[in-house]
Protein backbone atom coordinates (compact mmCIF):
# COMPACT_ATOMS: atom_id res chain seq x y z
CA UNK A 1 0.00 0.00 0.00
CA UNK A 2 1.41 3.41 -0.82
CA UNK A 3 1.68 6.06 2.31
CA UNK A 4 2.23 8.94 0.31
CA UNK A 5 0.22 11.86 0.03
CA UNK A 6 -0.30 16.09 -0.43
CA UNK A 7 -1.48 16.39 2.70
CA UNK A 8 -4.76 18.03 2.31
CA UNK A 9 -7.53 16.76 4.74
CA UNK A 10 -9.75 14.44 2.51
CA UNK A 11 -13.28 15.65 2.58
CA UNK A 12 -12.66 17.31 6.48
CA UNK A 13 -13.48 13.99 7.42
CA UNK A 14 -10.11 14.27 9.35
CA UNK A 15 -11.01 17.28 11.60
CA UNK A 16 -14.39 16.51 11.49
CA UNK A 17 -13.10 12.86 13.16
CA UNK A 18 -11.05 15.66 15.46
CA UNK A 19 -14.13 17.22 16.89
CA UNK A 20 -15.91 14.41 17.97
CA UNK A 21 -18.10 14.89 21.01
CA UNK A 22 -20.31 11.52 21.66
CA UNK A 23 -19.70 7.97 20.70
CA UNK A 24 -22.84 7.98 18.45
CA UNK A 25 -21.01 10.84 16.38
CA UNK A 26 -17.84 8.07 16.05
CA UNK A 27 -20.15 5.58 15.26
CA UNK A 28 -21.92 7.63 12.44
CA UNK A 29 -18.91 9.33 11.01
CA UNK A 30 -16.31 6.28 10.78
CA UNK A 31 -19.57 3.90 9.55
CA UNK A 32 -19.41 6.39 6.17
CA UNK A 33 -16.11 7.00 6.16
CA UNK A 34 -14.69 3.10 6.50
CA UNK A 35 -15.26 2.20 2.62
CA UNK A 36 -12.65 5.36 2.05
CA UNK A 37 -10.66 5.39 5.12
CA UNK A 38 -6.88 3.43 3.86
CA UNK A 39 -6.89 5.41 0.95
CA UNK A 40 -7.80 8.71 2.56
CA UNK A 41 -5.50 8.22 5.74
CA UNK A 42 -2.21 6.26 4.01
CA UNK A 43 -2.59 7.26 0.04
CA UNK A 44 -3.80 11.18 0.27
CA UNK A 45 -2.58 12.23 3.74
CA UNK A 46 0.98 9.88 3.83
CA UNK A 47 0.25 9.09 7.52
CA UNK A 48 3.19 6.97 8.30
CA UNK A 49 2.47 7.37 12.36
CA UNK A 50 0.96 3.56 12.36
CA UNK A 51 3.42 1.80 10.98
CA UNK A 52 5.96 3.28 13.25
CA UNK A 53 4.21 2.85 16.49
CA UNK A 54 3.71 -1.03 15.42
CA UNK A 55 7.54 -1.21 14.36
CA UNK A 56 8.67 0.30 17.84
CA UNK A 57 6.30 -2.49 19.46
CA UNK A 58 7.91 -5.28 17.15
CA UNK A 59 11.27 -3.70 18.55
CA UNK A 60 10.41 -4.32 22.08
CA UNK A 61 8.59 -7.14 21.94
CA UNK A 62 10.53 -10.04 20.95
CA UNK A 63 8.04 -12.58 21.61
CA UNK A 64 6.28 -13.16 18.42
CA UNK A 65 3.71 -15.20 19.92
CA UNK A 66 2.67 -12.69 22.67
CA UNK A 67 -0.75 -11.79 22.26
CA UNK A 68 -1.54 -8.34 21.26
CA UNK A 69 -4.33 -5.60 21.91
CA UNK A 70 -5.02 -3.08 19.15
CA UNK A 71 -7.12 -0.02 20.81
CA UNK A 72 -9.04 1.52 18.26
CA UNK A 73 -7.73 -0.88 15.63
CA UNK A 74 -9.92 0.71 12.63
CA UNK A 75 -9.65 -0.84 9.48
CA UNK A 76 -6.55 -3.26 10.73
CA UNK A 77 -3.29 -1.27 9.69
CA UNK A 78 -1.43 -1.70 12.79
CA UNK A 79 -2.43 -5.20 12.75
CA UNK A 80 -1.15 -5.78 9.20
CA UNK A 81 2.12 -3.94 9.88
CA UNK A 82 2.25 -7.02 12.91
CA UNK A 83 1.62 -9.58 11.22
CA UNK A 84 4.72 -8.38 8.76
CA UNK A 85 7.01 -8.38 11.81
CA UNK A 86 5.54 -12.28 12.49
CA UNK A 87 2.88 -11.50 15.65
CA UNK A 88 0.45 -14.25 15.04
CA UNK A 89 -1.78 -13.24 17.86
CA UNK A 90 -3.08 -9.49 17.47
CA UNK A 91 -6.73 -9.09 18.85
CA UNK A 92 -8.76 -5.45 18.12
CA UNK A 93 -10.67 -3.16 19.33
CA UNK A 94 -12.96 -0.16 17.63
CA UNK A 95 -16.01 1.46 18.27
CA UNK A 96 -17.05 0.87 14.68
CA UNK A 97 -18.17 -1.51 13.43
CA UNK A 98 -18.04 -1.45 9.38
CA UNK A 99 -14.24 -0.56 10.26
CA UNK A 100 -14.02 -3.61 12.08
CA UNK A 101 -14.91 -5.85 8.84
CA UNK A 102 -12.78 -4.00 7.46
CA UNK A 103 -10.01 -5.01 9.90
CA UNK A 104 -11.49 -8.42 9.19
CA UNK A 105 -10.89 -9.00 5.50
CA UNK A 106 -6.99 -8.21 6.25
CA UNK A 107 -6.88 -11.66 8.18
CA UNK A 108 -4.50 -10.45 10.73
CA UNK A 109 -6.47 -10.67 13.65
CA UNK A 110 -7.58 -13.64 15.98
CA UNK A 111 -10.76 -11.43 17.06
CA UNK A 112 -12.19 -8.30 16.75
CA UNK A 113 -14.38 -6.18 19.64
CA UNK A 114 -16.96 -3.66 18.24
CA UNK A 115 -16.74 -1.71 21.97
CA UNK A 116 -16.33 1.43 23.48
CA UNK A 117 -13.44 1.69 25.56
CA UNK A 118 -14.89 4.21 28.16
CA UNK A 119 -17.17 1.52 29.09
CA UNK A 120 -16.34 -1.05 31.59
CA UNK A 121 -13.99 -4.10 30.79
CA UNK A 122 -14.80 -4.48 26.92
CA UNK A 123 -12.17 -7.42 26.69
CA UNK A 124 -11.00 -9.72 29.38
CA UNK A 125 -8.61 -9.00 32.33
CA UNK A 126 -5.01 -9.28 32.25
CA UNK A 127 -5.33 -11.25 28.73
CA UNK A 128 -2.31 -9.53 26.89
CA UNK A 129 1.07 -9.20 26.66
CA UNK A 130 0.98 -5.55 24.66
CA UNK A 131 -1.30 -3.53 23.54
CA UNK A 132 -0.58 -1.30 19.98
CA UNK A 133 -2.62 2.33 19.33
CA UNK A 134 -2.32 4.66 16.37
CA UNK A 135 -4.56 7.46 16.11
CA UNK A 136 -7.27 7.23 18.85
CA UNK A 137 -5.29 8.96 21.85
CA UNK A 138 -6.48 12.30 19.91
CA UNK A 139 -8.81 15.13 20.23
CA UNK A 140 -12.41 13.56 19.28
CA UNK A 141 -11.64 10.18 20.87
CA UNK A 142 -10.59 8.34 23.44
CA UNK A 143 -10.27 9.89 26.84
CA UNK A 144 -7.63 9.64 29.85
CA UNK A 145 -10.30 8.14 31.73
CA UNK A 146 -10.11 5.04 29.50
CA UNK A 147 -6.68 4.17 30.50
CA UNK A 148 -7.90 2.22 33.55
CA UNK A 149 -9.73 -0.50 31.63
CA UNK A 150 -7.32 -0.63 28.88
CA UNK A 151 -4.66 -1.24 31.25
CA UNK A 152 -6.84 -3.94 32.89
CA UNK A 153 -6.93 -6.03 30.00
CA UNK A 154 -3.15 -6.33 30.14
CA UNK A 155 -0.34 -8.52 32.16
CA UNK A 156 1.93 -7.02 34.42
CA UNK A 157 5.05 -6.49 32.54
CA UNK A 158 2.94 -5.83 29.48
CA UNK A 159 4.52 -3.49 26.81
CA UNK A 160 2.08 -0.39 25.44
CA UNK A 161 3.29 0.96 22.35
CA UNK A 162 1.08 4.06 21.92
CA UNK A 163 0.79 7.17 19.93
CA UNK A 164 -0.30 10.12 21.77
CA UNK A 165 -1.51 13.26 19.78
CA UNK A 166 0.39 16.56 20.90
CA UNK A 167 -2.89 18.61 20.99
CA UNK A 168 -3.61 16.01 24.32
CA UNK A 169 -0.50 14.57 25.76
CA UNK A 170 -0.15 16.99 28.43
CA UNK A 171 -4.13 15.95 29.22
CA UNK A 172 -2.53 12.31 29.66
CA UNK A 173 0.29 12.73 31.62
CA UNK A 174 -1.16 12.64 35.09
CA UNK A 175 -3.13 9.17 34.11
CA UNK A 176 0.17 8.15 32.51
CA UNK A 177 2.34 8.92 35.52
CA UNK A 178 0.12 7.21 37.72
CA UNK A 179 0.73 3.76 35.97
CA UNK A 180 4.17 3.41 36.93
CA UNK A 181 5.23 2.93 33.94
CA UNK A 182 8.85 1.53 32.47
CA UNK A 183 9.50 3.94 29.70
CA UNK A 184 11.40 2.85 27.06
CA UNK A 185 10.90 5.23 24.07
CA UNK A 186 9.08 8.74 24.73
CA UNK A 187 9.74 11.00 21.67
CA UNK A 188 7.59 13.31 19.44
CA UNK A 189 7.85 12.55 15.89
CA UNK A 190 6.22 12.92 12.65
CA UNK A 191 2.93 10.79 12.05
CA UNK A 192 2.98 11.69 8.25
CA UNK A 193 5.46 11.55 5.48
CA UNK A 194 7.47 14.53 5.49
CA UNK A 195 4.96 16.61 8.02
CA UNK A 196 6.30 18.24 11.28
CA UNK A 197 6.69 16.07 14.69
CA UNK A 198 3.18 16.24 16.13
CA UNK A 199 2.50 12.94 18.09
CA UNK A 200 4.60 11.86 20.85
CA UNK A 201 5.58 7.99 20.20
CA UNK A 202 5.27 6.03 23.72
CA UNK A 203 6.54 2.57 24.64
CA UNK A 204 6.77 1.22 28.26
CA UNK A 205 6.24 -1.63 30.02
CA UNK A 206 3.81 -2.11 32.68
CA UNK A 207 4.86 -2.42 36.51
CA UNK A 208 5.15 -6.53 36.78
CA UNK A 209 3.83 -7.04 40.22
């Protein structure tokens, strides 16, 4: 698939996606937008900020057969870029769900959640060994509040690989902090080809005990 792009927002679905206030707006725009969404996202706007969150994951987690979480998974490109680095167990969650079949004709995930991860435990407890995010720790989505059940559906020692928008990093730190977290790579970077550093790329491990 080709991740290159001009940059312009396709539609304003993008900042429309950006201003989202209730999970019924998610539910409405992403169900219209799914059919479009790869080509919008990776061919027109060159967002690049999903593959590199799931490389740095591959990076830290050598275990191929550890059993992932994808938070807001969409239409499956984190789990595809996985499945490249040989993860054979990559589970998803999204709030929507024609993205979800989506995510299901790539054939890189065991199962797939339509959820939404404000509410209480959407997946099992302490069922995975990482969890992978691109593009729904942003304005519009998911909320610092949601950190406690995510986190819940992870082992101790579990590795997050996460990318966290700039416009609300500083909203997450305080939740962040307060998971004791291992941090292993904490760096603002691009999330498009050839854009400005605008997402801050997270990986850490979870306290083990």
């Amino acid at each position: 698939m080709t991740r290159s792009g001009s940059g312009a927002d396709p539609d304003g679905r993008v900042a429309a996606a950006r201003a989202l206030r209730t999970p019924a707006e998610a539910i409405a725009i992403y169900a219209t937008w799914a059919a479009s969404y790869d080509r919008d996202v990776f061919e027109r706007l060159g967002v690049t900020g999903t593959d590199r969150i799931a490389d740095l994951l591959a990076e830290h987690v050598p275990d191929r057969h550890a059993a992932v979480l994808d938070v807001g998974c969409g239409t499956g490109a984190a789990g595809v870029r996985l499945r490249t680095h040989g993860f054979v167990t990559i589970d998803g969650i999204d709030i929507s769900q024609p993205m979800l079949d989506r995510a299901a004709a790539t054939g890189a995930y065991r199962r797939l959640v339509a959820a939404d991860v404000h509410e209480p435990r959407p997946v099992p407890d302490a069922s995975y060994d990482a969890c992978v995010s691109a593009g729904t720790f942003t304005t519009g989505h998911v909320r610092p509040s949601a950190l406690g059940g995510i986190v819940a559906a992870l082992r101790p020692g579990a590795v997050i690989a996460w990318v966290v928008a700039s416009a609300v990093i500083e909203e997450f730190r305080p939740a962040l902090d307060a998971l004791g977290l291992d941090v292993r790579h904490d760096a603002v970077e691009p999330i498009r080809r050839d854009g400005p550093p605008e997402a801050t790329m997270l990986v850490a491990r979870l306290p083990t005990g």
